[in-house]
Protein backbone atom coordinates (compact mmCIF):
# COMPACT_ATOMS: atom_id res chain seq x y z
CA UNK A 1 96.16 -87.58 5.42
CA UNK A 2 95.72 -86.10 8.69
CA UNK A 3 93.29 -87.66 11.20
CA UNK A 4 90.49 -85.80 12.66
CA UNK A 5 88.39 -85.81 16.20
CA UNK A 6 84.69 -85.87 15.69
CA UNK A 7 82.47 -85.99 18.83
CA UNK A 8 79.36 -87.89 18.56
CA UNK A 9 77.28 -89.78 21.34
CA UNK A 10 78.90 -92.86 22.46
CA UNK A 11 75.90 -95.28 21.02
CA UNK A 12 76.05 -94.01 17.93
CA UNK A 13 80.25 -94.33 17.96
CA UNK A 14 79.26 -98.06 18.72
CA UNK A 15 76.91 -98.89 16.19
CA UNK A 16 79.06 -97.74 13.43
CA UNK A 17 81.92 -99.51 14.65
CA UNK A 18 79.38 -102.81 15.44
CA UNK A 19 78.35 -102.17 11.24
CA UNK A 20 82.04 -101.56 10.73
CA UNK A 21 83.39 -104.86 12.15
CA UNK A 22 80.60 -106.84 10.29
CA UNK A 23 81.75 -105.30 7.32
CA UNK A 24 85.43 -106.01 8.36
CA UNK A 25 86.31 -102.74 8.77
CA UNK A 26 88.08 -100.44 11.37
CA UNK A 27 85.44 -97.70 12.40
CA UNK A 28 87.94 -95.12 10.94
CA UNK A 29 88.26 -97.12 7.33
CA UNK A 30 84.25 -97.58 7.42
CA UNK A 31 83.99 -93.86 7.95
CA UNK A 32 86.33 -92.59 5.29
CA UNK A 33 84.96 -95.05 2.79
CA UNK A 34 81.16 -93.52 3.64
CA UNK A 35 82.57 -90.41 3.28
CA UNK A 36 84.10 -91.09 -0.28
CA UNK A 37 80.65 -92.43 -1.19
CA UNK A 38 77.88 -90.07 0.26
CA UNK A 39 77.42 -86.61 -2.23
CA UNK A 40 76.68 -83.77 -1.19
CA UNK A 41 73.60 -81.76 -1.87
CA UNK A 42 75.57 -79.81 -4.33
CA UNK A 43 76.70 -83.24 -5.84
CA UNK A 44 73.08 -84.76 -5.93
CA UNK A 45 71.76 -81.54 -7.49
CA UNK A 46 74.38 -81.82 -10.13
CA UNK A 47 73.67 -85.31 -11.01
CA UNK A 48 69.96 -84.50 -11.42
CA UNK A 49 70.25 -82.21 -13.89
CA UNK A 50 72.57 -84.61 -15.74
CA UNK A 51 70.18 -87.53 -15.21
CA UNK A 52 67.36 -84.85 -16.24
CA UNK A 53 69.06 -83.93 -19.11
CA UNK A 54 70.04 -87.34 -20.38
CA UNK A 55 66.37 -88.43 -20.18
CA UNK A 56 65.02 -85.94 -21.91
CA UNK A 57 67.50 -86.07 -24.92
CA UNK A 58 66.98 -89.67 -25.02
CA UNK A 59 62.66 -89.75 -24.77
CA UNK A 60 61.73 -86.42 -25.69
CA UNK A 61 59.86 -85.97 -22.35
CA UNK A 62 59.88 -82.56 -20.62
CA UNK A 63 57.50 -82.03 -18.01
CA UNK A 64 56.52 -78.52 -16.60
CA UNK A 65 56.89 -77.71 -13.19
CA UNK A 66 53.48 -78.20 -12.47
CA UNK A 67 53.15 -81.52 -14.11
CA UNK A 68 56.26 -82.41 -12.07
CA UNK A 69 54.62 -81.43 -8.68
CA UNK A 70 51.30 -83.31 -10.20
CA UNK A 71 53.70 -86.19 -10.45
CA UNK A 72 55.11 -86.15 -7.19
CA UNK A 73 51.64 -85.44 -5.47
CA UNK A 74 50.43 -88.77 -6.94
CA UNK A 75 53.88 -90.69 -6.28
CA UNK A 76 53.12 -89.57 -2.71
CA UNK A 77 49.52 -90.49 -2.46
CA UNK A 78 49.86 -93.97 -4.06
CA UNK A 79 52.68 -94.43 -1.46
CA UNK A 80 51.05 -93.37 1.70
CA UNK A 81 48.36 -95.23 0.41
CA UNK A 82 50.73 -98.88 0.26
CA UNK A 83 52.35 -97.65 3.31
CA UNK A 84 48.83 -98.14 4.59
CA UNK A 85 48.17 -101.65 3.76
């Protein structure tokens, strides 16, 4: 595989090869194996509905949309509320 240029500021080029080398890992193996591991949104949407779809098969549980954004609104206030503390 070919290699490719990618300009990015010179501190962040050096962390990622300071969290390659404690890995023990060139900066150009750390980056391909990051790259092999991150999805994309496309992949992450996908996996959702498969996650989605698995749950709901298996418990029987299908919220609305609006009991979904209910849900989230309260995941979000009981966290900003901890975040407080």
């Amino acid at each position: 595989m070919p290699d490719a240029n990618v300009r990015i500021p010179e501190e962040a080029k050096d962390r990622l090869a300071a969290i390659a080398a404690a890995e023990g890992l060139s900066l150009r193996a750390y980056l391909a194996r990051l790259a092999e591991t991150l999805l994309t949104p496309a992949e992450r949407a996908e996996r959702a509905a498969k996650a989605l779809a698995a749950l709901t098969e298996w418990s029987g549980y299908a919220p609305t949309a609006a009991e979904e954004r209910d849900l989230d609104s309260e995941l979000d206030r009981r966290l900003a509320r901890a975040a407080g503390q």
